[in-house]
PDB file of N, CA and C in Angstrom:
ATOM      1  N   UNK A   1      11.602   9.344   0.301  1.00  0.00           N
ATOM      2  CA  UNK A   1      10.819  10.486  -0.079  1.00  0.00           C
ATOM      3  C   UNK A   1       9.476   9.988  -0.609  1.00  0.00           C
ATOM      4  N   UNK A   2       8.455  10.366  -0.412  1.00  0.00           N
ATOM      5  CA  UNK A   2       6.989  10.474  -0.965  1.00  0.00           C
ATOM      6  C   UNK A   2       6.819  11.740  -1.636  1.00  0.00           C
ATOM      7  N   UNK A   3       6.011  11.300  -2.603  1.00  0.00           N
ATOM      8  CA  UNK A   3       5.294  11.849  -3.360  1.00  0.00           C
ATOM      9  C   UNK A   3       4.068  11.761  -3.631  1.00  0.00           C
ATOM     10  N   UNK A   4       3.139  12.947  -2.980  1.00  0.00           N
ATOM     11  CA  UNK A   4       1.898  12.755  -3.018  1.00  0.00           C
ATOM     12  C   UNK A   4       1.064  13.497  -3.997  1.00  0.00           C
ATOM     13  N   UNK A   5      -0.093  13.061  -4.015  1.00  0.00           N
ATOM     14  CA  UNK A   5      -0.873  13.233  -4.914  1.00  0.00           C
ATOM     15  C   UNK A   5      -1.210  14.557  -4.972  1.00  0.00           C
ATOM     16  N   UNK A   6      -1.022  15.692  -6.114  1.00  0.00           N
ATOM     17  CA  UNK A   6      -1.872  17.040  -5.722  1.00  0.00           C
ATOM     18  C   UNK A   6      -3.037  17.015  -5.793  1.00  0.00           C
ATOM     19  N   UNK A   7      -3.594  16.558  -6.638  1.00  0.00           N
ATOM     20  CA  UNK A   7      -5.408  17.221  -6.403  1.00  0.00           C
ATOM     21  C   UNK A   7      -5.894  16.490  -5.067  1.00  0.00           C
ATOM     22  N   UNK A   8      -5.285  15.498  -4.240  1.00  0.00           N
ATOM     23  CA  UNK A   8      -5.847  15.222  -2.993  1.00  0.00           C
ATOM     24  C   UNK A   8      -5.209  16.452  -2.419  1.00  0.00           C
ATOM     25  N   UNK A   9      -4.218  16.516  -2.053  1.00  0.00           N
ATOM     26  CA  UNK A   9      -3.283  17.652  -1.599  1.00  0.00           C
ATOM     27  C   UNK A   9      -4.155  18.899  -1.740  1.00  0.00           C
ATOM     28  N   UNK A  10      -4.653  19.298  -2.792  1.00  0.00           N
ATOM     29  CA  UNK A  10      -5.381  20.379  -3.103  1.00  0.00           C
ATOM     30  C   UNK A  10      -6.848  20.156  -2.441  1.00  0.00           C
ATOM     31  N   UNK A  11      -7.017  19.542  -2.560  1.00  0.00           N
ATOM     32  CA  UNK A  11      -8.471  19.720  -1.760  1.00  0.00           C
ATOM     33  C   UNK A  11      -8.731  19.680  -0.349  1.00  0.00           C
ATOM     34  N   UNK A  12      -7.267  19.450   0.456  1.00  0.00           N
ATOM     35  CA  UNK A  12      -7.614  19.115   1.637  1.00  0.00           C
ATOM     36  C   UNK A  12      -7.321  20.867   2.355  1.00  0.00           C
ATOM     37  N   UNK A  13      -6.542  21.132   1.201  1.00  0.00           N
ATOM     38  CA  UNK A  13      -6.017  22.713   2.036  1.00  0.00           C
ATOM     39  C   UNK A  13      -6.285  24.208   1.733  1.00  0.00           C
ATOM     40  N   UNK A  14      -7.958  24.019   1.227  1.00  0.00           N
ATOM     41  CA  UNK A  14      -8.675  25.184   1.197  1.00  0.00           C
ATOM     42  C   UNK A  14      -9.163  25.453   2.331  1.00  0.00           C
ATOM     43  N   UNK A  15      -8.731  24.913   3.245  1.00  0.00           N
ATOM     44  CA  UNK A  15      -9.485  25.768   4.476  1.00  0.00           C
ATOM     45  C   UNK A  15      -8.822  26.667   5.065  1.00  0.00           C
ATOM     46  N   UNK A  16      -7.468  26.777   5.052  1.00  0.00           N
ATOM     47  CA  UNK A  16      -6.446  28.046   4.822  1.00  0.00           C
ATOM     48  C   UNK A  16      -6.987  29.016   4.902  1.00  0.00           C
ATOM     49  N   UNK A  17      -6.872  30.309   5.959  1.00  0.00           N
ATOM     50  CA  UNK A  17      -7.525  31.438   5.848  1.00  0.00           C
ATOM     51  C   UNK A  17      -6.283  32.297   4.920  1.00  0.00           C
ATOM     52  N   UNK A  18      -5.032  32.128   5.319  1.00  0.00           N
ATOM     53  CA  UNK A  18      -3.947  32.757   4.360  1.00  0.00           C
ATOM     54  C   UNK A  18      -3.284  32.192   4.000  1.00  0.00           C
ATOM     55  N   UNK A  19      -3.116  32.190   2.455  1.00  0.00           N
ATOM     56  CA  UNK A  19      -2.337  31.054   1.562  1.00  0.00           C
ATOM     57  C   UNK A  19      -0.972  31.757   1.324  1.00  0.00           C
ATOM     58  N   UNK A  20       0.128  31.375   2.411  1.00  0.00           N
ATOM     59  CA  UNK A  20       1.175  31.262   1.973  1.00  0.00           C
ATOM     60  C   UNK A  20       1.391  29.734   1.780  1.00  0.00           C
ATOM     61  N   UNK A  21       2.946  30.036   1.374  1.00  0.00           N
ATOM     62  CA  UNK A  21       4.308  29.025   1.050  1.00  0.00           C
ATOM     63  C   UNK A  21       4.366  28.183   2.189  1.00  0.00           C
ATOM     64  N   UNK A  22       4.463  29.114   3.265  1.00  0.00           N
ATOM     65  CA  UNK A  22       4.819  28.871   5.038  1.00  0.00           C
ATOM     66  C   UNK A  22       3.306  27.761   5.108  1.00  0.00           C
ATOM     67  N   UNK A  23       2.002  28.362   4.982  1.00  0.00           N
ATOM     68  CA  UNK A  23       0.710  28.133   5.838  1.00  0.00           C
ATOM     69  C   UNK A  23       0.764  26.316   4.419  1.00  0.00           C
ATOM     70  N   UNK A  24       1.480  26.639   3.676  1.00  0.00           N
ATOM     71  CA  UNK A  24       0.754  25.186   2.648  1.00  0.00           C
ATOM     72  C   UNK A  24       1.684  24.260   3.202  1.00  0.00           C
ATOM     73  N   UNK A  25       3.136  24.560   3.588  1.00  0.00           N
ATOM     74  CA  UNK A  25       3.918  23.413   4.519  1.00  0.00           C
ATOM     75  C   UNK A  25       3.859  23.361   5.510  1.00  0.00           C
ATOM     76  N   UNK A  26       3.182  23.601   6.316  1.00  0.00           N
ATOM     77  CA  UNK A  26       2.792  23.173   7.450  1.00  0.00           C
ATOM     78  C   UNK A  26       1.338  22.530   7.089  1.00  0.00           C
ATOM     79  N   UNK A  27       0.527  22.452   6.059  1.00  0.00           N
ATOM     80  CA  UNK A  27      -1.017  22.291   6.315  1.00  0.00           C
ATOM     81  C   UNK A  27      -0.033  20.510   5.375  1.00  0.00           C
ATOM     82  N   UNK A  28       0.602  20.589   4.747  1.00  0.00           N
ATOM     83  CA  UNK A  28       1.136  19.427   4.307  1.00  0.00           C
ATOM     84  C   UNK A  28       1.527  18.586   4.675  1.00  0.00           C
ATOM     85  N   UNK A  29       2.694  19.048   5.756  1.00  0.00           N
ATOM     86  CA  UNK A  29       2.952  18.899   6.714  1.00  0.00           C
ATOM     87  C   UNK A  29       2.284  17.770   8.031  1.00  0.00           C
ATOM     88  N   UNK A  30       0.881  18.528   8.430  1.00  0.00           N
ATOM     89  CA  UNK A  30      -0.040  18.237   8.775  1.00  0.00           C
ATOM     90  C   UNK A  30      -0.336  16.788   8.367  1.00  0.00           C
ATOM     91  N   UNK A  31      -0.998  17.214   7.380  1.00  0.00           N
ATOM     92  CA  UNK A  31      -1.671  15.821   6.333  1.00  0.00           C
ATOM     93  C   UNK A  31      -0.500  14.652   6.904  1.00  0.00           C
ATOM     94  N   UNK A  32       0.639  14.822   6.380  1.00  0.00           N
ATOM     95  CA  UNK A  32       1.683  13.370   6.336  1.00  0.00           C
ATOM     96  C   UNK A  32       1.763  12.915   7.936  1.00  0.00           C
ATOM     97  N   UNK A  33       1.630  13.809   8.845  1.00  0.00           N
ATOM     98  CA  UNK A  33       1.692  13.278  10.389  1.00  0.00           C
ATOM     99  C   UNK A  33       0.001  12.336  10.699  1.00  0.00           C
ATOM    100  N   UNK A  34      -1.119  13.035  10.153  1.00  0.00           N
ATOM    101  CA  UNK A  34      -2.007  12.451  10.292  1.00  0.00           C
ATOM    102  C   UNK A  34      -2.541  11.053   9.350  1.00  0.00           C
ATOM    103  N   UNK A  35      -1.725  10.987   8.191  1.00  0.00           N
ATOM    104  CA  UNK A  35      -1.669  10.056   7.146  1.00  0.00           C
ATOM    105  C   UNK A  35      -2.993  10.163   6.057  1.00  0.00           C
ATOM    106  N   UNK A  36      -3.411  11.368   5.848  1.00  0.00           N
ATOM    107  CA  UNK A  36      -4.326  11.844   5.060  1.00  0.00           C
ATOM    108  C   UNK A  36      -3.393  12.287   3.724  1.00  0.00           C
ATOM    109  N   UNK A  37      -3.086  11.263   2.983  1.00  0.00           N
ATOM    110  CA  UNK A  37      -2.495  11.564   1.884  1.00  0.00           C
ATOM    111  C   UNK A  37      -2.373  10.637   0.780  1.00  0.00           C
ATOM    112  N   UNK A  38      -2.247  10.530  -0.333  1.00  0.00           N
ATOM    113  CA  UNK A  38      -2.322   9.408  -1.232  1.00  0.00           C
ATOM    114  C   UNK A  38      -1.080   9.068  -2.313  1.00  0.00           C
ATOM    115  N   UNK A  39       0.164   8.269  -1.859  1.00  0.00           N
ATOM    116  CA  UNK A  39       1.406   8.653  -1.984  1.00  0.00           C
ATOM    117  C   UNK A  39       1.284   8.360  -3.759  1.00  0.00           C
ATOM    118  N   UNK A  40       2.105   8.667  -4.353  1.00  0.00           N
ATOM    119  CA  UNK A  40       1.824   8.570  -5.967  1.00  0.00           C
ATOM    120  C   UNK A  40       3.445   7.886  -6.284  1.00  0.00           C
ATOM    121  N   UNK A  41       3.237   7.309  -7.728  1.00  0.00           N
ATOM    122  CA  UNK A  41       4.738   6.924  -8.165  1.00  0.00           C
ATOM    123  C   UNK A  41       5.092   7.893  -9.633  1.00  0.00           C
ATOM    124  N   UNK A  42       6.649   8.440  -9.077  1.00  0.00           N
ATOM    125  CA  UNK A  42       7.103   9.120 -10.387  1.00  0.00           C
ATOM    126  C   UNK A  42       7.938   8.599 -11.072  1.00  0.00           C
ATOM    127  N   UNK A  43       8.003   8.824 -12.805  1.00  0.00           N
ATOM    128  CA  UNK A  43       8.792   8.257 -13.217  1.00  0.00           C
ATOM    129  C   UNK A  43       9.825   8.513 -13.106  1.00  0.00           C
ATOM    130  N   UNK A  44      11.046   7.892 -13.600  1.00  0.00           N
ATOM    131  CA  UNK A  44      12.546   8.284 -12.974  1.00  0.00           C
ATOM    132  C   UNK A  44      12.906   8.765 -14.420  1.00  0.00           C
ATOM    133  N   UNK A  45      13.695   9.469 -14.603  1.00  0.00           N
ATOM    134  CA  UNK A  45      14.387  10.283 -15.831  1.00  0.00           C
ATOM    135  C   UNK A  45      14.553   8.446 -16.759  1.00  0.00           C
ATOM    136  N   UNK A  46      15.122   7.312 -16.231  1.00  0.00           N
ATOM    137  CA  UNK A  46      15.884   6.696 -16.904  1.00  0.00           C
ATOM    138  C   UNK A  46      14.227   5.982 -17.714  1.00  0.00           C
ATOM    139  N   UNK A  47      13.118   5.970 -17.076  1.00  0.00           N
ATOM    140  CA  UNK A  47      11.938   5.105 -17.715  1.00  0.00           C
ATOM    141  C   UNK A  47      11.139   5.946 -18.676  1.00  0.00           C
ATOM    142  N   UNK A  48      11.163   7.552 -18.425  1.00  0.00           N
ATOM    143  CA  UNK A  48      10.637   8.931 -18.928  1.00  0.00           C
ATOM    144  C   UNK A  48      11.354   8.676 -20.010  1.00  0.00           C
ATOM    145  N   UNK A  49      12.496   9.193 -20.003  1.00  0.00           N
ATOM    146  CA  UNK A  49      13.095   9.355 -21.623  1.00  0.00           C
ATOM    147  C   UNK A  49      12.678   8.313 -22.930  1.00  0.00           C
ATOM    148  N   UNK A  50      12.509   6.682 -22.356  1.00  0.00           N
ATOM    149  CA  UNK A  50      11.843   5.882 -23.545  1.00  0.00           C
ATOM    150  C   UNK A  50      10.693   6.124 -23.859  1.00  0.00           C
ATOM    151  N   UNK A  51      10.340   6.545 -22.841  1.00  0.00           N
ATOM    152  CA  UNK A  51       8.437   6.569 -23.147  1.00  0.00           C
ATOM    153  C   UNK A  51       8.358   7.866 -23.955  1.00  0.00           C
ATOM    154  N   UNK A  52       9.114   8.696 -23.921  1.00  0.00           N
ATOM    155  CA  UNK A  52       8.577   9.972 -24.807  1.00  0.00           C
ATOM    156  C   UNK A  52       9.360   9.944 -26.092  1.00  0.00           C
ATOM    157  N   UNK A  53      10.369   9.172 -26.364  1.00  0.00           N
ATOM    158  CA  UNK A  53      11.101   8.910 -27.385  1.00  0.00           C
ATOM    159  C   UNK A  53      10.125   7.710 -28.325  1.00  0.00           C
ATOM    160  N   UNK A  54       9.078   6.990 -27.716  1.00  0.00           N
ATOM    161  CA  UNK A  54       8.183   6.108 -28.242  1.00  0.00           C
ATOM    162  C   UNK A  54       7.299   6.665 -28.654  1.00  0.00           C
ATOM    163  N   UNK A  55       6.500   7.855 -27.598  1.00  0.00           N
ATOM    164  CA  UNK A  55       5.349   8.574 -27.711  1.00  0.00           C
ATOM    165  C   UNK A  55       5.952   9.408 -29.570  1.00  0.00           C
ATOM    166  N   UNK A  56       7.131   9.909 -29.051  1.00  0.00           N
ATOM    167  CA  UNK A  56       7.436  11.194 -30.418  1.00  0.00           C
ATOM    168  C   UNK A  56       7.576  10.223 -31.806  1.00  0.00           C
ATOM    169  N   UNK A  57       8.020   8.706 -32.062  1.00  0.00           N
ATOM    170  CA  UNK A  57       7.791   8.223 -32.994  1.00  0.00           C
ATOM    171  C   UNK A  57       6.532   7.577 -33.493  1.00  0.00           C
ATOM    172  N   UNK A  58       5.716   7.322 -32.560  1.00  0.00           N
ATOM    173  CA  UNK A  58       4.677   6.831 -33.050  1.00  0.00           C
ATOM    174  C   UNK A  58       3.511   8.025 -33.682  1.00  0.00           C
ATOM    175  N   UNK A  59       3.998   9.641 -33.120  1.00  0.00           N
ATOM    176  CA  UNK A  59       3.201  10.621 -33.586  1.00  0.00           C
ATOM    177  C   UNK A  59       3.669  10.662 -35.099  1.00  0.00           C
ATOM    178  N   UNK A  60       4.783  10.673 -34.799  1.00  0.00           N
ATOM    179  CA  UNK A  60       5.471  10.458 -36.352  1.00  0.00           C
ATOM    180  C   UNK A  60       4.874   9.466 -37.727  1.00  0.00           C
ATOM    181  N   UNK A  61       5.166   8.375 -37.403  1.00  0.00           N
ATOM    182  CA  UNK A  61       4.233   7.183 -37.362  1.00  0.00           C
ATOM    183  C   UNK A  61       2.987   7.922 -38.244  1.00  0.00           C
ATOM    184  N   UNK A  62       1.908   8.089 -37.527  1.00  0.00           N
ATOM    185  CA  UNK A  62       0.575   8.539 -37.413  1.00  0.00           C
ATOM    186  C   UNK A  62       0.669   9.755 -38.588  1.00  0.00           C
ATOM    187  N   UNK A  63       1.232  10.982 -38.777  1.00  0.00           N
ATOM    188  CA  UNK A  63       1.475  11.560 -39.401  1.00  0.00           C
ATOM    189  C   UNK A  63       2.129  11.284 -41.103  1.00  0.00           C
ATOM    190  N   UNK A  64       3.219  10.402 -40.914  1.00  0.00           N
ATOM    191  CA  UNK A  64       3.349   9.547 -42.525  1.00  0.00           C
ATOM    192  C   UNK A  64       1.876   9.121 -43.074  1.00  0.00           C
ATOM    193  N   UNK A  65       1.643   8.388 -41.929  1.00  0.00           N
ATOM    194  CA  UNK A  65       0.413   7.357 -42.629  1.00  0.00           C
ATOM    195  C   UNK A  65      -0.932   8.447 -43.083  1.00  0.00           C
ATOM    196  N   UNK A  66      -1.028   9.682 -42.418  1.00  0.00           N
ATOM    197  CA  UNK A  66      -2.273  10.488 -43.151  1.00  0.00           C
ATOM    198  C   UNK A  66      -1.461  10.963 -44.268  1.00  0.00           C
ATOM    199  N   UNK A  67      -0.150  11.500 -44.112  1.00  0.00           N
ATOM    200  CA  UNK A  67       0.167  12.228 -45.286  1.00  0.00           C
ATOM    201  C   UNK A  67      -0.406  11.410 -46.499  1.00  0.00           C
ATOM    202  N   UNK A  68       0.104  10.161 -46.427  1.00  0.00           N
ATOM    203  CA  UNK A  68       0.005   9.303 -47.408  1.00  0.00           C
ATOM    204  C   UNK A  68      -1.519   8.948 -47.778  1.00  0.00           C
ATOM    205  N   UNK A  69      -2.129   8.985 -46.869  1.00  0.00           N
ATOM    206  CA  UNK A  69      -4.046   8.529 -47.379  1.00  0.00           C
ATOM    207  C   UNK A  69      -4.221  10.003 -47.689  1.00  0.00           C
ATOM    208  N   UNK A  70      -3.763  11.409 -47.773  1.00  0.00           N
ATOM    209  CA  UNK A  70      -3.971  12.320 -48.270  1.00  0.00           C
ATOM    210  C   UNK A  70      -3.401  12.446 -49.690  1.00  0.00           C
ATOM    211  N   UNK A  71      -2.417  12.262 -49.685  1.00  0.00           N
ATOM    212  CA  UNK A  71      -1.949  12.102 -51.140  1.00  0.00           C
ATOM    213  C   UNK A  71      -2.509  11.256 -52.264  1.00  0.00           C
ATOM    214  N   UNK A  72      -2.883   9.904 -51.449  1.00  0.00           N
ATOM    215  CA  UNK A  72      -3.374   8.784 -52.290  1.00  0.00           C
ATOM    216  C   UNK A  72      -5.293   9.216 -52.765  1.00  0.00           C
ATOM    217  N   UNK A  73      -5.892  10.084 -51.514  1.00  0.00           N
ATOM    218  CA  UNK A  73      -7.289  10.421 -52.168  1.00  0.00           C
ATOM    219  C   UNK A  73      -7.134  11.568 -52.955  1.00  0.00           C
ATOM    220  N   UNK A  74      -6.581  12.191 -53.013  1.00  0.00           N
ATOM    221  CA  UNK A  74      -6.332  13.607 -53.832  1.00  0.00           C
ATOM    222  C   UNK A  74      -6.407  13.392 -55.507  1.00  0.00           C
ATOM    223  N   UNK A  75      -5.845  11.682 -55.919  1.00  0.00           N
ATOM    224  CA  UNK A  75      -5.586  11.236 -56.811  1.00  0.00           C
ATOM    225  C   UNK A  75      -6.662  10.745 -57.634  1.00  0.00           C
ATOM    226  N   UNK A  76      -7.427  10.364 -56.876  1.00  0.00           N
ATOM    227  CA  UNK A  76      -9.184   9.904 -57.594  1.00  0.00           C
ATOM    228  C   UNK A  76      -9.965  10.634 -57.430  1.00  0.00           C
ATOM    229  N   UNK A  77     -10.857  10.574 -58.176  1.00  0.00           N
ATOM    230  CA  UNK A  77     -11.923  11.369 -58.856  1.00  0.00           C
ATOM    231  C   UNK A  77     -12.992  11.810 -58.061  1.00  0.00           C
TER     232      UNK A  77
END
C-alpha cells in the first residue's frame, strides 16, 4: 500500500469539473498509473503511541517548570 502525499494530491485535482468521491478516485487513480505522486511514510500505531506519550510528558515537564518560576517571582519584591 502507498501512501501519498495530500497537498500534492490536492493540487493536481482541481481541474475536476465535478467533485465527486467517484471523479477524485479515478483522478487518483490516474496520478498512480502515470506516477505523478509523492509516496509519504506513516507512522505505525506501535512508533505513534511513544512519541505522543513523550510529547504529553515533556508538556508536562514545561508546565512544572513555569509553575515554579511563577511561584518563585511572585515572592520578590
Amino acid at each position: 500500500m502507498i501512501c501519498v502525499e495530500t497537498r500534492h494530491t490536492e493540487a493536481a485535482l482541481p481541474a475536476q469539473i465535478n467533485k465527486t468521491d467517484r471523479n477524485d478516485a479515478r483522478g487518483i487513480t490516474q496520478m498512480m498509473r502515470v506516477g505523478l505522486y509523492k509516496p509519504v511514510h506513516v507512522k505505525t500505531q506501535g512508533i505513534r503511541m511513544p512519541l505522543t506519550a513523550r510529547k504529553f510528558v515533556q508538556a508536562k515537564n514545561v508546565d512544572v517548570e513555569n509553575n515554579l518560576r511563577g511561584l518563585l517571582r511572585g515572592n520578590q519584591p
